[in-house]
PDB file of N, CA and C in Angstrom:
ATOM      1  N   UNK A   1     -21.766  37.706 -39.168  1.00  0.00           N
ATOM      2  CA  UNK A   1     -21.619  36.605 -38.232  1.00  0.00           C
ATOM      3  C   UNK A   1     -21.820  35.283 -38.977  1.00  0.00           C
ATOM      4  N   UNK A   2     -20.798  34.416 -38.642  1.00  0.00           N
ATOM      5  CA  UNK A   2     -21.077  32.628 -39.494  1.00  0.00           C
ATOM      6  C   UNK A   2     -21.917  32.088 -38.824  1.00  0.00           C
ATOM      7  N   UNK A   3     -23.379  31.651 -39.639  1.00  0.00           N
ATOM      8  CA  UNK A   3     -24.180  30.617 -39.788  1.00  0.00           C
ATOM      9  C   UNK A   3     -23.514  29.143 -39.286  1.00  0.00           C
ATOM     10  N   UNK A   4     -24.429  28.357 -38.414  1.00  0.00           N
ATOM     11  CA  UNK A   4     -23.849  27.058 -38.475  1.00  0.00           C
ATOM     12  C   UNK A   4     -24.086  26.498 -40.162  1.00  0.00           C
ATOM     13  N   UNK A   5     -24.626  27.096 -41.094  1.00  0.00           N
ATOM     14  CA  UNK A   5     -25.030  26.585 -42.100  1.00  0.00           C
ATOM     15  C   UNK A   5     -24.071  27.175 -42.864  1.00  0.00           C
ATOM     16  N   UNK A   6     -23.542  27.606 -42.693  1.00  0.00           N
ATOM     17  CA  UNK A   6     -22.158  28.189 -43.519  1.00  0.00           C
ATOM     18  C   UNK A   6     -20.642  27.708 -43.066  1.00  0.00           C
ATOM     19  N   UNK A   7     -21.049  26.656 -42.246  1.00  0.00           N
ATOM     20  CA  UNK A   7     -19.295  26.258 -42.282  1.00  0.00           C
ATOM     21  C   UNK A   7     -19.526  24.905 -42.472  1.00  0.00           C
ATOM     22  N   UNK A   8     -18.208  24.549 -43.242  1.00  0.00           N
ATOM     23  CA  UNK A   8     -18.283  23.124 -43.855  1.00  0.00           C
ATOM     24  C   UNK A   8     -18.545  22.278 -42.911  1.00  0.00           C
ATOM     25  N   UNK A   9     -19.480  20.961 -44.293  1.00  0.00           N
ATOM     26  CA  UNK A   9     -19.617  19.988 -42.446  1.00  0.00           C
ATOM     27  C   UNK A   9     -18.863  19.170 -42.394  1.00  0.00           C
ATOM     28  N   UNK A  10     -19.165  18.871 -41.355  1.00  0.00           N
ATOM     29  CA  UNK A  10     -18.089  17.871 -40.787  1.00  0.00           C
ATOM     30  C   UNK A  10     -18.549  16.520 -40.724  1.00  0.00           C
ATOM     31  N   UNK A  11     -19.661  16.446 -40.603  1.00  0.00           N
ATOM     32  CA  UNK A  11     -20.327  15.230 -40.171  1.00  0.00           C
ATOM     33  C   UNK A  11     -20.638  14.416 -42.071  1.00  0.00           C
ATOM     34  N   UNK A  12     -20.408  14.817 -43.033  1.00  0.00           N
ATOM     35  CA  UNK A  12     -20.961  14.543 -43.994  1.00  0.00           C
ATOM     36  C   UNK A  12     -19.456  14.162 -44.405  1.00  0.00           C
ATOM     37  N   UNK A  13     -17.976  14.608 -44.251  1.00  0.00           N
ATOM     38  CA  UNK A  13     -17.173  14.088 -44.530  1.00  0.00           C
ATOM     39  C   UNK A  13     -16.750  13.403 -43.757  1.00  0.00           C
ATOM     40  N   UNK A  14     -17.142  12.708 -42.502  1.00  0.00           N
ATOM     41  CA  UNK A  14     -16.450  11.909 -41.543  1.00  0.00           C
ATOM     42  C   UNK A  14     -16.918  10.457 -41.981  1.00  0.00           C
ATOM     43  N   UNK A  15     -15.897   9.560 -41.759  1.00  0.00           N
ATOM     44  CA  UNK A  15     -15.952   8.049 -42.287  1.00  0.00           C
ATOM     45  C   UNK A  15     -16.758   7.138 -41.395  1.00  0.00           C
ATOM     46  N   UNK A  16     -18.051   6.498 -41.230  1.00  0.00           N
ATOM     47  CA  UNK A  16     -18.298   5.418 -40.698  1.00  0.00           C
ATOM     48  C   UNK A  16     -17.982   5.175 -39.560  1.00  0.00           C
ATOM     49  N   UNK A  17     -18.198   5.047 -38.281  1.00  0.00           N
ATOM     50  CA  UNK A  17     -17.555   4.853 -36.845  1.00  0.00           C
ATOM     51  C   UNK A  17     -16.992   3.158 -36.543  1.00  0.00           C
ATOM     52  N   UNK A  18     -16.067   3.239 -36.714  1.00  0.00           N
ATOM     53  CA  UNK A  18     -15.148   1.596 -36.726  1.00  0.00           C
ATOM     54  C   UNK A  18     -15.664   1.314 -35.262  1.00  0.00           C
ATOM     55  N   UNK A  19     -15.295  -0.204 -35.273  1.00  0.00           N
ATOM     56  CA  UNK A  19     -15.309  -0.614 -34.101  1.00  0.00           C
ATOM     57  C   UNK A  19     -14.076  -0.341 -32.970  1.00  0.00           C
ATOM     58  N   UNK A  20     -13.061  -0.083 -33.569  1.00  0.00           N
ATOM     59  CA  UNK A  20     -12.040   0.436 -32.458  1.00  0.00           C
ATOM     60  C   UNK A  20     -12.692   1.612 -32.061  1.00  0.00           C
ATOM     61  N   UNK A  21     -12.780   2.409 -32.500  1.00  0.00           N
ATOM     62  CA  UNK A  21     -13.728   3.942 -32.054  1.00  0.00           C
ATOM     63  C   UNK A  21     -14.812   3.439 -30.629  1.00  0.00           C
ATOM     64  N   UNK A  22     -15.500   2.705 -31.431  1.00  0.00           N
ATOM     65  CA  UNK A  22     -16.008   2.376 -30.364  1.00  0.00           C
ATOM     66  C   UNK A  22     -15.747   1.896 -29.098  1.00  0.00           C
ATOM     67  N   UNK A  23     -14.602   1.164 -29.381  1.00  0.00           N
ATOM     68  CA  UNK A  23     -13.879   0.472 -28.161  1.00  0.00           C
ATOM     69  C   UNK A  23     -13.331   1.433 -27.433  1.00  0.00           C
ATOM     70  N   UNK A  24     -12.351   2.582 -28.250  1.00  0.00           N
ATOM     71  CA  UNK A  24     -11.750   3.449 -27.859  1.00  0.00           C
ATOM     72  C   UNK A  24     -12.590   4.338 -26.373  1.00  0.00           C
ATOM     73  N   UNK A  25     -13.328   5.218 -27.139  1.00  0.00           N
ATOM     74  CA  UNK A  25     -14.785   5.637 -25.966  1.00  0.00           C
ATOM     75  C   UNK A  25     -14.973   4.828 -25.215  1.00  0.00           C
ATOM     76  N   UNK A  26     -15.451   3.231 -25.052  1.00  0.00           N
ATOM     77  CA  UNK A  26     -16.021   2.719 -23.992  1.00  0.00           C
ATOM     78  C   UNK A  26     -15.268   2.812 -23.239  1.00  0.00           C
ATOM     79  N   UNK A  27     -13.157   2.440 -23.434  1.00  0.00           N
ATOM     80  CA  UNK A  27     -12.525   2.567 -22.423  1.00  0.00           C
ATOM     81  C   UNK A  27     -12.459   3.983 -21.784  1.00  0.00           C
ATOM     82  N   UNK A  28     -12.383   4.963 -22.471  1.00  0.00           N
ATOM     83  CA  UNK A  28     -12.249   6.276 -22.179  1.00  0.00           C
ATOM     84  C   UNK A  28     -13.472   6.648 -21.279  1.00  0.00           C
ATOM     85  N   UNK A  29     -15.084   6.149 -21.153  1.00  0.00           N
ATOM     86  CA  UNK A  29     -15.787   5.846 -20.385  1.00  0.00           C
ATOM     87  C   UNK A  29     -15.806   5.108 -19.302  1.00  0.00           C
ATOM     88  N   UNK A  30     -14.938   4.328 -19.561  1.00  0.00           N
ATOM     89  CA  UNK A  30     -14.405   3.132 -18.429  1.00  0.00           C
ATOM     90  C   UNK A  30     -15.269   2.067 -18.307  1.00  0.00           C
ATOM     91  N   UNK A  31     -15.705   1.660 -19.359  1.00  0.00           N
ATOM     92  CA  UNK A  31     -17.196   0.566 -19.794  1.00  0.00           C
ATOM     93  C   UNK A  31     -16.492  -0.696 -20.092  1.00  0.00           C
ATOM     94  N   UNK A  32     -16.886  -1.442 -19.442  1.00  0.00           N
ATOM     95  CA  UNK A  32     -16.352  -2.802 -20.093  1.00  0.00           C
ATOM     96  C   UNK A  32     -17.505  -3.509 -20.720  1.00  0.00           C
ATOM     97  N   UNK A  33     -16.756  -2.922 -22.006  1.00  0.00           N
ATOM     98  CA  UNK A  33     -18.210  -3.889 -23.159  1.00  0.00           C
ATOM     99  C   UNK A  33     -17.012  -5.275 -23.232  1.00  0.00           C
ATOM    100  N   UNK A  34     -18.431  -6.114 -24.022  1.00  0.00           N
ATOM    101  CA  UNK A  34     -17.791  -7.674 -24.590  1.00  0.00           C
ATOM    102  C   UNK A  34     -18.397  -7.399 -25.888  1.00  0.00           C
ATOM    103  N   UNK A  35     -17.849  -7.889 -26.885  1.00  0.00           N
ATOM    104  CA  UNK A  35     -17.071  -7.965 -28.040  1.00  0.00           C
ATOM    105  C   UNK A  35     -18.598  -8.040 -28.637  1.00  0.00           C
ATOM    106  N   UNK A  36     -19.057  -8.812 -28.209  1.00  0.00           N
ATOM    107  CA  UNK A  36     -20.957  -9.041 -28.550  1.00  0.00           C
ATOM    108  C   UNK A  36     -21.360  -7.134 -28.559  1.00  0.00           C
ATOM    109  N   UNK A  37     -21.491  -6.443 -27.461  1.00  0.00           N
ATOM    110  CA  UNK A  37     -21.960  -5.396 -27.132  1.00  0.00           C
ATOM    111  C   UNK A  37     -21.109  -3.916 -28.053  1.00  0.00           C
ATOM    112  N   UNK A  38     -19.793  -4.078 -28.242  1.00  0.00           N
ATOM    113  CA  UNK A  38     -19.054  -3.651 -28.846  1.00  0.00           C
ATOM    114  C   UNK A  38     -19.441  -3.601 -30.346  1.00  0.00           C
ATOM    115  N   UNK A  39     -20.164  -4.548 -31.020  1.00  0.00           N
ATOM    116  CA  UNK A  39     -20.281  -4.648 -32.232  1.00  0.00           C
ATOM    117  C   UNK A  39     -21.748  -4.462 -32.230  1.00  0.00           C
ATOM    118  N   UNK A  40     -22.626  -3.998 -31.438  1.00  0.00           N
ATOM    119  CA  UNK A  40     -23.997  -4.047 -31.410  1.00  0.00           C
ATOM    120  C   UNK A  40     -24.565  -2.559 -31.003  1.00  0.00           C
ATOM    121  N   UNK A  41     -22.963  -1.918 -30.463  1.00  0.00           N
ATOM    122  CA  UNK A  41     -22.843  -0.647 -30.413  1.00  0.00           C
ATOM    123  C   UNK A  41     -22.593   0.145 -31.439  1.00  0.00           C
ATOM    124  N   UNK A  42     -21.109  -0.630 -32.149  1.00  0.00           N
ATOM    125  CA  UNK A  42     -20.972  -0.128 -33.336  1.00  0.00           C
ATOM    126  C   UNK A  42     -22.476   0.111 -34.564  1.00  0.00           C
ATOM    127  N   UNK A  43     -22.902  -0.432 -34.641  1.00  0.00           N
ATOM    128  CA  UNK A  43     -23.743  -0.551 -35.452  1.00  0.00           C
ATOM    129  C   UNK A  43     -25.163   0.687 -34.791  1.00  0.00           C
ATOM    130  N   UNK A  44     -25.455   0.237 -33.901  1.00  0.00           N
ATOM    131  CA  UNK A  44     -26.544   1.614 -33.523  1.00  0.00           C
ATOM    132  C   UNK A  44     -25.327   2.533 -33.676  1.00  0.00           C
ATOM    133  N   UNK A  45     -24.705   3.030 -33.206  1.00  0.00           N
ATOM    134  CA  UNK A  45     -24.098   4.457 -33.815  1.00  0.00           C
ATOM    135  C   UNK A  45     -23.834   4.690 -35.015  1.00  0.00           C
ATOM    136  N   UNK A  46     -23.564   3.715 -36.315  1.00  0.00           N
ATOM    137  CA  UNK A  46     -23.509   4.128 -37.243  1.00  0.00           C
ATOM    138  C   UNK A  46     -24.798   4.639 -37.983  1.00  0.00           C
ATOM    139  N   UNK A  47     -26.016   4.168 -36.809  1.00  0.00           N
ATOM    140  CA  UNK A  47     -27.504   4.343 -37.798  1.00  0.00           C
ATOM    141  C   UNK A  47     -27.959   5.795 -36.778  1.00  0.00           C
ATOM    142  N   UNK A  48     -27.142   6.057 -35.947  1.00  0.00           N
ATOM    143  CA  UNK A  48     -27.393   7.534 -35.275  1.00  0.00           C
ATOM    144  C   UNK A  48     -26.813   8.422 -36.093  1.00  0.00           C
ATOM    145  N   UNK A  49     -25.440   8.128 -36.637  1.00  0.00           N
ATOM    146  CA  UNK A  49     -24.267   9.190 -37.383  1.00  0.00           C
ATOM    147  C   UNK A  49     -25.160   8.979 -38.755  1.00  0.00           C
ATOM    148  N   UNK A  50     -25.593   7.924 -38.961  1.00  0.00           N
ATOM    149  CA  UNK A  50     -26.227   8.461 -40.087  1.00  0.00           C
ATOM    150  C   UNK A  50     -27.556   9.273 -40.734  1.00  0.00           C
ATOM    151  N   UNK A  51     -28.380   8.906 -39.651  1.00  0.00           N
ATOM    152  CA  UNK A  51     -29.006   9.691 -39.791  1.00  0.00           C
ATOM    153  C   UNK A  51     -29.022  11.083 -39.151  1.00  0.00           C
ATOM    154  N   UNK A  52     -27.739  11.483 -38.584  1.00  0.00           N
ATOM    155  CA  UNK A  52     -27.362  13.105 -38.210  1.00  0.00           C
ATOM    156  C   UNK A  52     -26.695  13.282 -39.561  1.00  0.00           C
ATOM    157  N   UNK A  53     -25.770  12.542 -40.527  1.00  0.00           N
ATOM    158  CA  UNK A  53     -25.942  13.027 -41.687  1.00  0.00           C
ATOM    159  C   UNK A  53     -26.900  13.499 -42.702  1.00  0.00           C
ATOM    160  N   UNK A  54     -27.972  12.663 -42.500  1.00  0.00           N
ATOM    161  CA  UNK A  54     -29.392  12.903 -43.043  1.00  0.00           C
ATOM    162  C   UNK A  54     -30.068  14.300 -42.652  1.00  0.00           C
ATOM    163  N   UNK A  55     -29.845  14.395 -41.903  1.00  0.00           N
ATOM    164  CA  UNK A  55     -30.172  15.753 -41.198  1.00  0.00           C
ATOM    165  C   UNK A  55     -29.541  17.189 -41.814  1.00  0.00           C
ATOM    166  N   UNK A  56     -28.113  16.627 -41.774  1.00  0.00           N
ATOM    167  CA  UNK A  56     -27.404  17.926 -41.547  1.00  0.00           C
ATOM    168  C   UNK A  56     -27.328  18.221 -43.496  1.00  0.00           C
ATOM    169  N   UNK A  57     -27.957  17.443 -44.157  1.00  0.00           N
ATOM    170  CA  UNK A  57     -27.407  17.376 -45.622  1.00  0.00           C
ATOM    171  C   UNK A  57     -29.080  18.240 -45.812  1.00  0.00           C
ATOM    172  N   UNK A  58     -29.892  18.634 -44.464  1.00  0.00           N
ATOM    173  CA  UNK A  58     -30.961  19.129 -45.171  1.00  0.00           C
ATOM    174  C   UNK A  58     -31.264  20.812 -45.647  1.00  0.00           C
ATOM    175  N   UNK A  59     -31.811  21.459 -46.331  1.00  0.00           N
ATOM    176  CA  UNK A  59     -31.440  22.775 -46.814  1.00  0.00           C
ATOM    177  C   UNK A  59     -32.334  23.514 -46.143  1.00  0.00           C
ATOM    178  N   UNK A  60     -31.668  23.901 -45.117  1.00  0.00           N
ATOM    179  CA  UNK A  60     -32.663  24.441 -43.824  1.00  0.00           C
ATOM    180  C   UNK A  60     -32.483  26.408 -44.008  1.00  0.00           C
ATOM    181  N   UNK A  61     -31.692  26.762 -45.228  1.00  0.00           N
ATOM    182  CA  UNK A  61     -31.134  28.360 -45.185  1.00  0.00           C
ATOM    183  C   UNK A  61     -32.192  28.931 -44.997  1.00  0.00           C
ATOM    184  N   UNK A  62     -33.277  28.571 -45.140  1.00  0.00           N
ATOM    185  CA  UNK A  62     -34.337  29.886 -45.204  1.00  0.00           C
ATOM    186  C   UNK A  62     -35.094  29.530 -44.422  1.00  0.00           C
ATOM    187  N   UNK A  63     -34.719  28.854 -43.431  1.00  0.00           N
ATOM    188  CA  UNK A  63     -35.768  28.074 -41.830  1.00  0.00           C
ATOM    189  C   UNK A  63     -35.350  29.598 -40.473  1.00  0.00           C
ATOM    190  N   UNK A  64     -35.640  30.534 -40.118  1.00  0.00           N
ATOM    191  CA  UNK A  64     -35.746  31.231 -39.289  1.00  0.00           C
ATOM    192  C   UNK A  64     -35.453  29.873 -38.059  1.00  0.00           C
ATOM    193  N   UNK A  65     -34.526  30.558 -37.526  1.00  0.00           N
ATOM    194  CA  UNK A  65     -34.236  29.693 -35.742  1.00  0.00           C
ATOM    195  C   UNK A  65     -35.432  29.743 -34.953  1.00  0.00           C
ATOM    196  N   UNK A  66     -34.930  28.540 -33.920  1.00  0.00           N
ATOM    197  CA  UNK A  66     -36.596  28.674 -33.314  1.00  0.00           C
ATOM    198  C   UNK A  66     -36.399  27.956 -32.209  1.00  0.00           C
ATOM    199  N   UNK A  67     -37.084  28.400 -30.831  1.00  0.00           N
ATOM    200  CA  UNK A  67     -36.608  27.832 -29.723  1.00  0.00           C
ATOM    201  C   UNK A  67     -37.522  26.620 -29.418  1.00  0.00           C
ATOM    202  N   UNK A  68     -38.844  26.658 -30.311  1.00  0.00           N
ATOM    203  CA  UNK A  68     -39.971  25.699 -30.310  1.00  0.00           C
ATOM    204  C   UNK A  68     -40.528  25.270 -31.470  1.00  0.00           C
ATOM    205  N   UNK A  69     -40.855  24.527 -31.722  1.00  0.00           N
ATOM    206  CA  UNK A  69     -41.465  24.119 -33.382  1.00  0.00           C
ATOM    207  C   UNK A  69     -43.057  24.802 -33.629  1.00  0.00           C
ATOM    208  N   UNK A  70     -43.637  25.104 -32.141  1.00  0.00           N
ATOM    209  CA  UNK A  70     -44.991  25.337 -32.153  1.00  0.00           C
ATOM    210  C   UNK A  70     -45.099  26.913 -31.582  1.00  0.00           C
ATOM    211  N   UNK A  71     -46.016  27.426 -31.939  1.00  0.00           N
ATOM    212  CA  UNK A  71     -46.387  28.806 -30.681  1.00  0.00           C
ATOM    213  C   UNK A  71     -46.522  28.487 -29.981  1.00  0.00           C
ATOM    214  N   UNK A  72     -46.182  28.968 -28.319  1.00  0.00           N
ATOM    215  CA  UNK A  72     -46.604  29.022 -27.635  1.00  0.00           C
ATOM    216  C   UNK A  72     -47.145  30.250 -26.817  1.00  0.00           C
ATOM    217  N   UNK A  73     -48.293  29.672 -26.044  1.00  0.00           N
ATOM    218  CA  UNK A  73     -49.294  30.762 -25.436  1.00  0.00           C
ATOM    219  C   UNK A  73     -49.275  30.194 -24.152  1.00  0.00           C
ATOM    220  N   UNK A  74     -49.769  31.506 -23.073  1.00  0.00           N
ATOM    221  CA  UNK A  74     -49.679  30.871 -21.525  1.00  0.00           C
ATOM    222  C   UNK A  74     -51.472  30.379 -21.611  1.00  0.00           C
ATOM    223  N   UNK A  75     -51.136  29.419 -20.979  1.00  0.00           N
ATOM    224  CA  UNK A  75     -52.519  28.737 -20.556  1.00  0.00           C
ATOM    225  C   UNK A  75     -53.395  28.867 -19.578  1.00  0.00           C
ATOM    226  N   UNK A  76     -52.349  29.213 -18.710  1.00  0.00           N
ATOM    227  CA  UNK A  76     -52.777  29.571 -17.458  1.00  0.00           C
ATOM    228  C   UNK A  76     -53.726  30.808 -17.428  1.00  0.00           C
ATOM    229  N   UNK A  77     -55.214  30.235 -16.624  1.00  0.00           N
ATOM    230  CA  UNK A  77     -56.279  31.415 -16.098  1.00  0.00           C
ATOM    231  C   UNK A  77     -55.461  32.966 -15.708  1.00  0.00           C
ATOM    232  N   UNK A  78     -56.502  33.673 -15.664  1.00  0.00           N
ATOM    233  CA  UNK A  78     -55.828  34.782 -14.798  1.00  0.00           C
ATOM    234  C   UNK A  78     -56.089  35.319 -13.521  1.00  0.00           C
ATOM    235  N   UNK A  79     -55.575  35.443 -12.627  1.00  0.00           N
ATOM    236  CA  UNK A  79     -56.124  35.325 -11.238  1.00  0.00           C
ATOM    237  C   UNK A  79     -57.156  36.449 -10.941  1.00  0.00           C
ATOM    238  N   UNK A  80     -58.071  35.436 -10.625  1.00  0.00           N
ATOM    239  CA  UNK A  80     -59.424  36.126 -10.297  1.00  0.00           C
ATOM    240  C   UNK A  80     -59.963  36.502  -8.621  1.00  0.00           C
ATOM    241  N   UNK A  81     -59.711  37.156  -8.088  1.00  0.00           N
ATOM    242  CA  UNK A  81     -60.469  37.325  -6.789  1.00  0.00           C
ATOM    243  C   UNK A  81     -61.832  36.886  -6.589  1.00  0.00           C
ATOM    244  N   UNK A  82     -61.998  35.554  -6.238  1.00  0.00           N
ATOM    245  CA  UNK A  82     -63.326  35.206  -5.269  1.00  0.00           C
ATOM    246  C   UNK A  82     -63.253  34.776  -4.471  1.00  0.00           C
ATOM    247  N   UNK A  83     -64.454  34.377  -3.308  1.00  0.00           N
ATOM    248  CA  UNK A  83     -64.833  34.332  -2.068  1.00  0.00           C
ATOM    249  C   UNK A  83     -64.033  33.394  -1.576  1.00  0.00           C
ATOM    250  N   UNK A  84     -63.331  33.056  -0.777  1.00  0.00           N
ATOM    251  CA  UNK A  84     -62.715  31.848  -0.165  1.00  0.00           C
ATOM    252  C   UNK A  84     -63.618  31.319   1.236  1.00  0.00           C
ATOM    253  N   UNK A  85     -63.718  29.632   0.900  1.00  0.00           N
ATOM    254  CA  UNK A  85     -64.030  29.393   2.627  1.00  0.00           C
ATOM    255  C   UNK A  85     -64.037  29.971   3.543  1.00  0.00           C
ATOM    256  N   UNK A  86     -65.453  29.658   4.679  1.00  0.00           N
ATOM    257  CA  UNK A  86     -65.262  30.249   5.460  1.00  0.00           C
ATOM    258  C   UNK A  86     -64.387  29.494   6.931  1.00  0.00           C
ATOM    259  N   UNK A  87     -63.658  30.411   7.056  1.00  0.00           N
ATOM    260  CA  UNK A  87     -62.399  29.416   8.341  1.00  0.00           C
ATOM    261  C   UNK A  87     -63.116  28.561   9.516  1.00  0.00           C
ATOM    262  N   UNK A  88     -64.216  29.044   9.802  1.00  0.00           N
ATOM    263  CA  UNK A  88     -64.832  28.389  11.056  1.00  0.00           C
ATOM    264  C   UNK A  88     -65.446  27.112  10.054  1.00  0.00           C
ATOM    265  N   UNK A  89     -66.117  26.916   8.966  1.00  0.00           N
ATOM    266  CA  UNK A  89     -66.254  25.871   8.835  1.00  0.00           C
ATOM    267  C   UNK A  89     -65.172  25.029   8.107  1.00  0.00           C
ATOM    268  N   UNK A  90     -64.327  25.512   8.150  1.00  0.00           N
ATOM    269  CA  UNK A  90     -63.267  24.387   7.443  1.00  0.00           C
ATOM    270  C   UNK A  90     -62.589  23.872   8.794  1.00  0.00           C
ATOM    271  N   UNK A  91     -62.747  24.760   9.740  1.00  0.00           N
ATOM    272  CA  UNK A  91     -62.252  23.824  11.078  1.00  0.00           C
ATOM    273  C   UNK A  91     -62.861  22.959  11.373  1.00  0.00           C
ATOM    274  N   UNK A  92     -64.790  23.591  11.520  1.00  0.00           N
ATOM    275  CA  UNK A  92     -65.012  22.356  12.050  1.00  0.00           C
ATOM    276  C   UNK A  92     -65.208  21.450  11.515  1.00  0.00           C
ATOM    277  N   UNK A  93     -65.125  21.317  10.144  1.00  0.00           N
ATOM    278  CA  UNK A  93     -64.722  19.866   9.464  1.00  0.00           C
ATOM    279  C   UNK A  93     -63.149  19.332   9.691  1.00  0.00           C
ATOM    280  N   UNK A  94     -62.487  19.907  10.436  1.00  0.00           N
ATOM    281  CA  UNK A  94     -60.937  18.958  10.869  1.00  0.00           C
ATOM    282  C   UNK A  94     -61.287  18.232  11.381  1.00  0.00           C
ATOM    283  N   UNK A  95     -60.150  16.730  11.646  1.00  0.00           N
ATOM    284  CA  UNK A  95     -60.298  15.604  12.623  1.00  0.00           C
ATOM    285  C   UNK A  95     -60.496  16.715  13.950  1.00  0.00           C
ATOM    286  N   UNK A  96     -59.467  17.414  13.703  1.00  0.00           N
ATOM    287  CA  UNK A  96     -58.671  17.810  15.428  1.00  0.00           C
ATOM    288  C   UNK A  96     -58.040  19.423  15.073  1.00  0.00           C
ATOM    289  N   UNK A  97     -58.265  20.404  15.738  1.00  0.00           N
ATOM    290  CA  UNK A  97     -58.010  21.450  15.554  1.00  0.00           C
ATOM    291  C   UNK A  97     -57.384  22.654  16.658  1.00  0.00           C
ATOM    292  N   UNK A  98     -56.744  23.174  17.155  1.00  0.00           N
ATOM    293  CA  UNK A  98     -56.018  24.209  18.377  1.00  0.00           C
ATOM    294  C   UNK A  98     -55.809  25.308  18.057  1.00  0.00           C
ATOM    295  N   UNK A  99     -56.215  25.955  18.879  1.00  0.00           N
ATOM    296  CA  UNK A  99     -55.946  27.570  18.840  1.00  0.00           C
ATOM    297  C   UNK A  99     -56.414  27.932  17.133  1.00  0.00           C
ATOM    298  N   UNK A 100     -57.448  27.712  16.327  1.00  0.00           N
ATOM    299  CA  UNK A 100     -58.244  27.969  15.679  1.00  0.00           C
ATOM    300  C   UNK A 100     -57.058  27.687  14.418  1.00  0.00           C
ATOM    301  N   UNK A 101     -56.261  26.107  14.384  1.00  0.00           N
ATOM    302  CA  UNK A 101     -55.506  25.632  13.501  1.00  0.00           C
ATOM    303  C   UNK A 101     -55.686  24.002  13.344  1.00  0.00           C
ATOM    304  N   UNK A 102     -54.846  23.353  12.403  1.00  0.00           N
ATOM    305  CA  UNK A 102     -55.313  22.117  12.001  1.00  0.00           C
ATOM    306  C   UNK A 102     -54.622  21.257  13.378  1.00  0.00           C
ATOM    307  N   UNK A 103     -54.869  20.649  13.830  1.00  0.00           N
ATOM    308  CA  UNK A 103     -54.068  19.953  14.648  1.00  0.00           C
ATOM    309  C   UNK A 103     -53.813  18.577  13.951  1.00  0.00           C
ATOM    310  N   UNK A 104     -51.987  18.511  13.918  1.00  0.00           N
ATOM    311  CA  UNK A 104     -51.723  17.334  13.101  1.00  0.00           C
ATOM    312  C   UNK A 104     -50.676  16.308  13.898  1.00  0.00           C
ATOM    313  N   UNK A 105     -50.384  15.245  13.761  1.00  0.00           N
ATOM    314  CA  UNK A 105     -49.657  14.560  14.411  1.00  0.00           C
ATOM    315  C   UNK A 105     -48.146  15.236  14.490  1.00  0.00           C
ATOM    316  N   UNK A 106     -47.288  15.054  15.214  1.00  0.00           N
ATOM    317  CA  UNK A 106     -45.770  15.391  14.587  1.00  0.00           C
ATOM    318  C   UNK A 106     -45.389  14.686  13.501  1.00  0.00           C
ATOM    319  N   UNK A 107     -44.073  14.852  12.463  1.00  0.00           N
ATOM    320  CA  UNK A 107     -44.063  14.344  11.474  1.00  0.00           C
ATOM    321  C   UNK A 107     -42.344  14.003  12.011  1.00  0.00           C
ATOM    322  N   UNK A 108     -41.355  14.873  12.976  1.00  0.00           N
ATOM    323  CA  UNK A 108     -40.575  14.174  12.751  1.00  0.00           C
ATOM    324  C   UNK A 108     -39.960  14.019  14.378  1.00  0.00           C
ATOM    325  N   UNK A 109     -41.199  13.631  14.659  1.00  0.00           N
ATOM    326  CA  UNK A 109     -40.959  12.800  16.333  1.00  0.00           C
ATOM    327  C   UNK A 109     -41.389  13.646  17.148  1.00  0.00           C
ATOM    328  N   UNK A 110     -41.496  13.337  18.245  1.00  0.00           N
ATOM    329  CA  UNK A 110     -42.110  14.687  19.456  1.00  0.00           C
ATOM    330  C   UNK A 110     -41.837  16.101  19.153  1.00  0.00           C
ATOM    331  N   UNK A 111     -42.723  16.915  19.571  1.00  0.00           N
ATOM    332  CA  UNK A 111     -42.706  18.338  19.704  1.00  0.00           C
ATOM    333  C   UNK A 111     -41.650  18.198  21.047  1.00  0.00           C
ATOM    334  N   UNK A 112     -40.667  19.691  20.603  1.00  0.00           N
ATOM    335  CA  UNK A 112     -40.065  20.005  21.852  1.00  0.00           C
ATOM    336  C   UNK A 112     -40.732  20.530  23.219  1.00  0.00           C
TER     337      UNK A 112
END
């Protein structure tokens, strides 16, 4: 099976991103840059493309793939069975309570 590291790159022979390029995309985006923004674009993308050249020129063959840079472990406790409140006093600490439940205002206009 081909490695992305085994097929030629592409990004290391591609030329500099012109400013028509750029123009090109914005229309194809349907962006109306001004000529100011156009050339202020050009330029951050050439320091993005370049440093994805920087990248891709690095000798990663013997880097095992990896879906995370770090281990990860679950953090999370493990569920423990203990005592829960007791219901009569969590009622009678409610404002307002019915038929041995919270009694709450309506939330989206009268009860039917």
């Amino acid at each position: 099976m081909e490695s992305v590291c085994d097929r030629p790159s592409t990004l290391l022979s591609m030329a500099q991103i012109t400013r028509d390029e750029v123009a090109h995309v914005a229309r194809l985006a349907r962006l109306l840059l001004t000529d100011e923004e156009i050339d202020t674009f050009t330029e951050q993308l050439g320091k993005v493309l370049d440093h994805a050249r920087d990248v891709e020129a690095l000798d990663v063959g013997d880097v095992p793939p990896t879906a995370h840079p770090y281990p990860l472990v679950n953090v999370v406790r493990p569920d423990e069975e203990v005592p829960c409140l007791d219901r009569e006093a969590v009622l009678a600490a409610a404002p307002d309570t019915e038929d041995g439940r919270f009694r709450v205002p309506p939330v989206l206009g009268e009860a039917p």
